[in-house]
C-alpha atoms as a PDB file:
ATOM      1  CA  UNK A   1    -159.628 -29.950 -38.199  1.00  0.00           C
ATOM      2  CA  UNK A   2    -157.136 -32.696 -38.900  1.00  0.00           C
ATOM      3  CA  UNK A   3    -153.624 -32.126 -38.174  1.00  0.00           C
ATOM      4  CA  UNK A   4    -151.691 -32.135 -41.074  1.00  0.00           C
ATOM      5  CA  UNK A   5    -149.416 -35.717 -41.889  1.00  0.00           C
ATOM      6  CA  UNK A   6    -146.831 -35.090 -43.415  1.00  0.00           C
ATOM      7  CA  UNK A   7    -143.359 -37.263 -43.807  1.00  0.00           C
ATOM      8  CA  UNK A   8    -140.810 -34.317 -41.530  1.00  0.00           C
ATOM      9  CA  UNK A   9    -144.183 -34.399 -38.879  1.00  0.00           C
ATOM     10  CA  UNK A  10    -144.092 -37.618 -38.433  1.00  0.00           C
ATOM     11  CA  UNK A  11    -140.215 -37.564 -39.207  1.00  0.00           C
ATOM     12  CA  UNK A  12    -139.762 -35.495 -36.015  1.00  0.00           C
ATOM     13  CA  UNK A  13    -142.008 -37.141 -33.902  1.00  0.00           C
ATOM     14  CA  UNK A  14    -140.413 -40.205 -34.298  1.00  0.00           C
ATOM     15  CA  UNK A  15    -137.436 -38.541 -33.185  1.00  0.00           C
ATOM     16  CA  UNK A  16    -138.908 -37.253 -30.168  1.00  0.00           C
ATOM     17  CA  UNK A  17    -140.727 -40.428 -29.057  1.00  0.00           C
ATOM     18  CA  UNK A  18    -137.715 -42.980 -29.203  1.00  0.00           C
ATOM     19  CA  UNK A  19    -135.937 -40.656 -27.161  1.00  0.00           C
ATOM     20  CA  UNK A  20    -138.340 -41.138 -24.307  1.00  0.00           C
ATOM     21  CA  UNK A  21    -137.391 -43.272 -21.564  1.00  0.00           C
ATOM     22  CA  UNK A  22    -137.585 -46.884 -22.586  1.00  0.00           C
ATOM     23  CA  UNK A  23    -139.288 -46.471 -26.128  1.00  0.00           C
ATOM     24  CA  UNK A  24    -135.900 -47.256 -28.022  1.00  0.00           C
ATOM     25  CA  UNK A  25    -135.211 -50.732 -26.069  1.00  0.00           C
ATOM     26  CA  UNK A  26    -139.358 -51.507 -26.880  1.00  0.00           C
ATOM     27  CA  UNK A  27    -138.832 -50.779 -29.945  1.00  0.00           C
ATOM     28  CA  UNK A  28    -136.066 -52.883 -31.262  1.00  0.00           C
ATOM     29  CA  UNK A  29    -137.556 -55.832 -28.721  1.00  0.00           C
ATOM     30  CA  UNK A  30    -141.072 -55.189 -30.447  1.00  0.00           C
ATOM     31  CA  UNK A  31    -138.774 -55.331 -34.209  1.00  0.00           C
ATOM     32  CA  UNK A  32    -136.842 -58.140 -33.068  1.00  0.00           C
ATOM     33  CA  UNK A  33    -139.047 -60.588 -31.297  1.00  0.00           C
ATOM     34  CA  UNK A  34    -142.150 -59.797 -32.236  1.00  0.00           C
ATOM     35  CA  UNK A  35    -141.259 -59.027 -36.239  1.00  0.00           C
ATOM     36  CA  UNK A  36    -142.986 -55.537 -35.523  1.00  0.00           C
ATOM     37  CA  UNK A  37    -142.251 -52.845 -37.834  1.00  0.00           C
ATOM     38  CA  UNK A  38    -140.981 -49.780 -35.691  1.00  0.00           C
ATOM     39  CA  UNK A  39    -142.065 -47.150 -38.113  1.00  0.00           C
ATOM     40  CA  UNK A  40    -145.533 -48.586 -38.603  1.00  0.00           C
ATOM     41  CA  UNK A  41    -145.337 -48.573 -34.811  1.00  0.00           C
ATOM     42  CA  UNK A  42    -144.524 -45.110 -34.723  1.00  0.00           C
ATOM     43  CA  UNK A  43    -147.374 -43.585 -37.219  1.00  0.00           C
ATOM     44  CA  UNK A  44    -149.990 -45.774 -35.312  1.00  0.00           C
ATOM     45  CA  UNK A  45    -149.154 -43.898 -31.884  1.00  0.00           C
ATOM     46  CA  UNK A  46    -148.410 -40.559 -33.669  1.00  0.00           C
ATOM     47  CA  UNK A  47    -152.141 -41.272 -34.759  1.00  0.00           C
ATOM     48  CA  UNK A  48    -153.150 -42.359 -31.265  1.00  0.00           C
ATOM     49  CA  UNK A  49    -151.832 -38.969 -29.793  1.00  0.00           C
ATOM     50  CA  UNK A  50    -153.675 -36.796 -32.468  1.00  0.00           C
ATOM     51  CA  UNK A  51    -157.216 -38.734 -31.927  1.00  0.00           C
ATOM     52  CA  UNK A  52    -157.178 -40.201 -35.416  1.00  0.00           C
ATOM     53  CA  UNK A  53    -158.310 -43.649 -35.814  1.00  0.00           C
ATOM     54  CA  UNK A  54    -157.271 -45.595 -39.145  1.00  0.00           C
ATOM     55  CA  UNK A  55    -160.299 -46.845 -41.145  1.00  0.00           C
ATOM     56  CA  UNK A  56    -161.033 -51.092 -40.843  1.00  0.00           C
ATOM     57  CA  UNK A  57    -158.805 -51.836 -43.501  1.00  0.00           C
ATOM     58  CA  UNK A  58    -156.217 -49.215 -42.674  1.00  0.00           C
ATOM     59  CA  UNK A  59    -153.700 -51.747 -41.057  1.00  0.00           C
ATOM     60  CA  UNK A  60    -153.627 -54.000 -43.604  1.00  0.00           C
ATOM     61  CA  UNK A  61    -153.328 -51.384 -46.121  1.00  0.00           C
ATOM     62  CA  UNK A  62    -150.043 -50.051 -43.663  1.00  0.00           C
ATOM     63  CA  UNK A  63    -148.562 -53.766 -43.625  1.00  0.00           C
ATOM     64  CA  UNK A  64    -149.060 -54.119 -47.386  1.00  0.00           C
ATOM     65  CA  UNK A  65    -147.278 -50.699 -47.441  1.00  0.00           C
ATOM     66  CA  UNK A  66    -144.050 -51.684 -45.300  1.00  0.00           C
ATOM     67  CA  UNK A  67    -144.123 -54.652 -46.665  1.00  0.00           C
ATOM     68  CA  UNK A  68    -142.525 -53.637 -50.164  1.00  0.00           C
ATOM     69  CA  UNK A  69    -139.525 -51.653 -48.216  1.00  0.00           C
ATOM     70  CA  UNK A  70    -138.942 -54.239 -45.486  1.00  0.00           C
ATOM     71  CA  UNK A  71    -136.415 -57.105 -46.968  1.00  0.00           C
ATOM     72  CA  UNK A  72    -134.329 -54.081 -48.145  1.00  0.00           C
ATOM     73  CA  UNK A  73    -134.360 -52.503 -44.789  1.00  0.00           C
ATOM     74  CA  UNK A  74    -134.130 -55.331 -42.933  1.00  0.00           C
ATOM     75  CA  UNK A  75    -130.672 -56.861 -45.295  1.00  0.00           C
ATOM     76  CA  UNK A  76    -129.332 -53.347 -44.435  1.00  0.00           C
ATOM     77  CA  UNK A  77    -129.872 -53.866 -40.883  1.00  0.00           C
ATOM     78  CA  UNK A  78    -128.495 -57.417 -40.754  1.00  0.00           C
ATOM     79  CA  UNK A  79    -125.280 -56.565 -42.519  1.00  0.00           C
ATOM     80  CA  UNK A  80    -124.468 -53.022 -40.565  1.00  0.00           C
ATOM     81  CA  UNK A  81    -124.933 -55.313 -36.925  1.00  0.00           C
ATOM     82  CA  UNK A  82    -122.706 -57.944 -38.462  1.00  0.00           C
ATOM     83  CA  UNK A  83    -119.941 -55.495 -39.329  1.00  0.00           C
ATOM     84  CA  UNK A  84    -120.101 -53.441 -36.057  1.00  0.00           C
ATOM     85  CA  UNK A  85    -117.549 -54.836 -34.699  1.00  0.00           C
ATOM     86  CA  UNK A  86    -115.217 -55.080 -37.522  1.00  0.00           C
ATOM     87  CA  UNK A  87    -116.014 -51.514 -38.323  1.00  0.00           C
ATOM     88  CA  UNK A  88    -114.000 -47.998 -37.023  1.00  0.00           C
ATOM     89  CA  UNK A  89    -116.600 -46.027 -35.002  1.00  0.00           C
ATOM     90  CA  UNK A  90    -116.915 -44.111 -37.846  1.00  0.00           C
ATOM     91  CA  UNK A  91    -117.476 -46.082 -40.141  1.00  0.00           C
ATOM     92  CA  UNK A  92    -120.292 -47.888 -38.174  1.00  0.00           C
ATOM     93  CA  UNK A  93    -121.662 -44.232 -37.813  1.00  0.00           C
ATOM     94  CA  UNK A  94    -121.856 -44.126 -41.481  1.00  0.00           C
ATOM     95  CA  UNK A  95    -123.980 -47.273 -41.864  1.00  0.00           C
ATOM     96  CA  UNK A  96    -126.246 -45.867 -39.268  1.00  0.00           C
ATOM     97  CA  UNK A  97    -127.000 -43.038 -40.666  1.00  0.00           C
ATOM     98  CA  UNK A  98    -127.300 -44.954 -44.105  1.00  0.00           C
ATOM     99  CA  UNK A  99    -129.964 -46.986 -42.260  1.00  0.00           C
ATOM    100  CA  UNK A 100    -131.380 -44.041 -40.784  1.00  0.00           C
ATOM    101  CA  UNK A 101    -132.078 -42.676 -44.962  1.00  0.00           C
ATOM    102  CA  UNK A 102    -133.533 -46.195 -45.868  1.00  0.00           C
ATOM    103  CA  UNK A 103    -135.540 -45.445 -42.231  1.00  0.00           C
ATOM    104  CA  UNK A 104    -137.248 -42.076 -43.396  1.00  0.00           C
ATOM    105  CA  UNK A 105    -137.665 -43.140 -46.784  1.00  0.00           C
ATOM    106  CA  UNK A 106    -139.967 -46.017 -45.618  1.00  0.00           C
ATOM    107  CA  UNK A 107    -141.312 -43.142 -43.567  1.00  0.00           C
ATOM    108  CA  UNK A 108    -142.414 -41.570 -46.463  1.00  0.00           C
ATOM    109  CA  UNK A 109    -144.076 -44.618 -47.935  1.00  0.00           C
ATOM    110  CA  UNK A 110    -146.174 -44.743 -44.890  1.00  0.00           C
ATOM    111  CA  UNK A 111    -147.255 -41.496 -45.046  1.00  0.00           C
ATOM    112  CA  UNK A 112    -148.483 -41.196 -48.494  1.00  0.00           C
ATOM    113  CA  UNK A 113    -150.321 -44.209 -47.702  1.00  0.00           C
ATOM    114  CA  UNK A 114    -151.648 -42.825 -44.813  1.00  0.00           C
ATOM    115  CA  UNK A 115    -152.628 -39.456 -46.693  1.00  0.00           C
ATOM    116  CA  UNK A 116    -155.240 -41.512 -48.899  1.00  0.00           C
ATOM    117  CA  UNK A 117    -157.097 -42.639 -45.755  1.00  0.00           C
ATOM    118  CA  UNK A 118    -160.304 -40.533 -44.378  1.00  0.00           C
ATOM    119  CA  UNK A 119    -158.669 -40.743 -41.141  1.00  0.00           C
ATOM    120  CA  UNK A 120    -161.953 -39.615 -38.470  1.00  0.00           C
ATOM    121  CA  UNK A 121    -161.548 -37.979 -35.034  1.00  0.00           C
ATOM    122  CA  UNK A 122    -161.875 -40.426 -32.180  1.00  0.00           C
ATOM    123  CA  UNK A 123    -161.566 -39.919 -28.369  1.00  0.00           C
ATOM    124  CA  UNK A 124    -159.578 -43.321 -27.855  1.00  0.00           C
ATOM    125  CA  UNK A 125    -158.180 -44.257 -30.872  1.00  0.00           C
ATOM    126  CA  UNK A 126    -156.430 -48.030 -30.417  1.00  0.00           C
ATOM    127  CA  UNK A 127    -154.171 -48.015 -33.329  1.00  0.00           C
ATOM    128  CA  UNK A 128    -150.942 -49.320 -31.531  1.00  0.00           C
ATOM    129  CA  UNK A 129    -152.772 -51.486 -29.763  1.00  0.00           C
ATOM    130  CA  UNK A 130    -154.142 -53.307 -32.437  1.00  0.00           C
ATOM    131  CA  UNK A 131    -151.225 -53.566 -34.433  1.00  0.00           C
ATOM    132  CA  UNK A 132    -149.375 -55.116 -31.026  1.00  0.00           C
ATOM    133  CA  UNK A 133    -152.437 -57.336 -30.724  1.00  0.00           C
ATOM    134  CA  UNK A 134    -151.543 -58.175 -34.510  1.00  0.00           C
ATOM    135  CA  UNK A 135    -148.135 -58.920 -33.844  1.00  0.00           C
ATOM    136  CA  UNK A 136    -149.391 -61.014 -30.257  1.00  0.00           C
ATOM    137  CA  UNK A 137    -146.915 -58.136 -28.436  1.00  0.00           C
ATOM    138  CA  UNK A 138    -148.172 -58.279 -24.808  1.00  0.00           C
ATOM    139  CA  UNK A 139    -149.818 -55.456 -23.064  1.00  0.00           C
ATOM    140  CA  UNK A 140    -146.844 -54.274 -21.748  1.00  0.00           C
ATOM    141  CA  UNK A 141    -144.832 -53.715 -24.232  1.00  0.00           C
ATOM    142  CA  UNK A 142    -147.615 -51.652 -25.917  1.00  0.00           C
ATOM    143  CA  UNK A 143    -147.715 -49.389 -23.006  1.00  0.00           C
ATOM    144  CA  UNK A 144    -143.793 -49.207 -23.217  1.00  0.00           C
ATOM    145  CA  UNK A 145    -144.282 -48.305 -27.065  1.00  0.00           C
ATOM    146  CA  UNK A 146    -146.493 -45.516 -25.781  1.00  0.00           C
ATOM    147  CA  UNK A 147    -143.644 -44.220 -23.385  1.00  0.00           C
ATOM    148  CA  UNK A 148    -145.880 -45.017 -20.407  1.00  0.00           C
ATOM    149  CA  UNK A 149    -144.055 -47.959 -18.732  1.00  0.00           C
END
């Protein structure tokens, strides 16, 4: 039986996994020089881990899917690092968590999207790693992603 994906699943997962050793710093290096999008990141190794593999179009249906909540996202993001340091702690705090919203909404997005799929049991799914290969991310980096090193 497929586990069930649902946006505060996949919510809390994410949660969990970028608190793993390393996966926060791969993360913003895979977002930052590699223009990867964390959360799509995140729901292809969520998949990974439950032995779901995304159908042949699924990736580009994902990318199509982020891409409509990106620029908003990424403005956000732009402006809250180019106030942090003319910003109380607080206030910073606030943006963060305001990013954090727009974060979880895209979240959402993904999910939905990813609730239309037929999504079929498979030993070794290779979500991640196609989407690094996508992105030309090198091996390790994927494996940090993972939380492996």
């Amino acid at each position: 039986m497929t586990p069930a994906i649902t946006a505060d699943a996949f919510w809390q997962f994410s949660l969990q996994h970028y608190r793993r050793a390393g996966v926060e710093r791969a993360c913003l290096h895979f977002q930052d020089q590699y223009q990867g999008n964390v959360n799509l990141a995140l729901i292809l190794h969520w998949l990974d881990t439950q032995s779901l593999a995304l159908p042949e179009t699924g990736l580009t249906a994902l990318l199509d899917t982020v891409r409509h909540s990106d620029p908003a996202l990424q403005h956000f993001r732009a402006q809250r690092r180019a106030q942090k340091h003319h910003l109380s702690p607080e206030a910073y705090q606030a943006l963060l968590q305001q990013e954090l919203t727009l974060e979880r909404h895209q979240q959402a997005d993904i999910v939905q999207r990813c609730q239309a799929f037929t999504l079929p049991s498979h030993p070794q799914p290779d979500n991640l790693a196609a989407y690094c290969q996508h992105c030309q991310a090198p091996d390790t980096l994927y494996r940090q992603l993972q939380g492996t090193h």
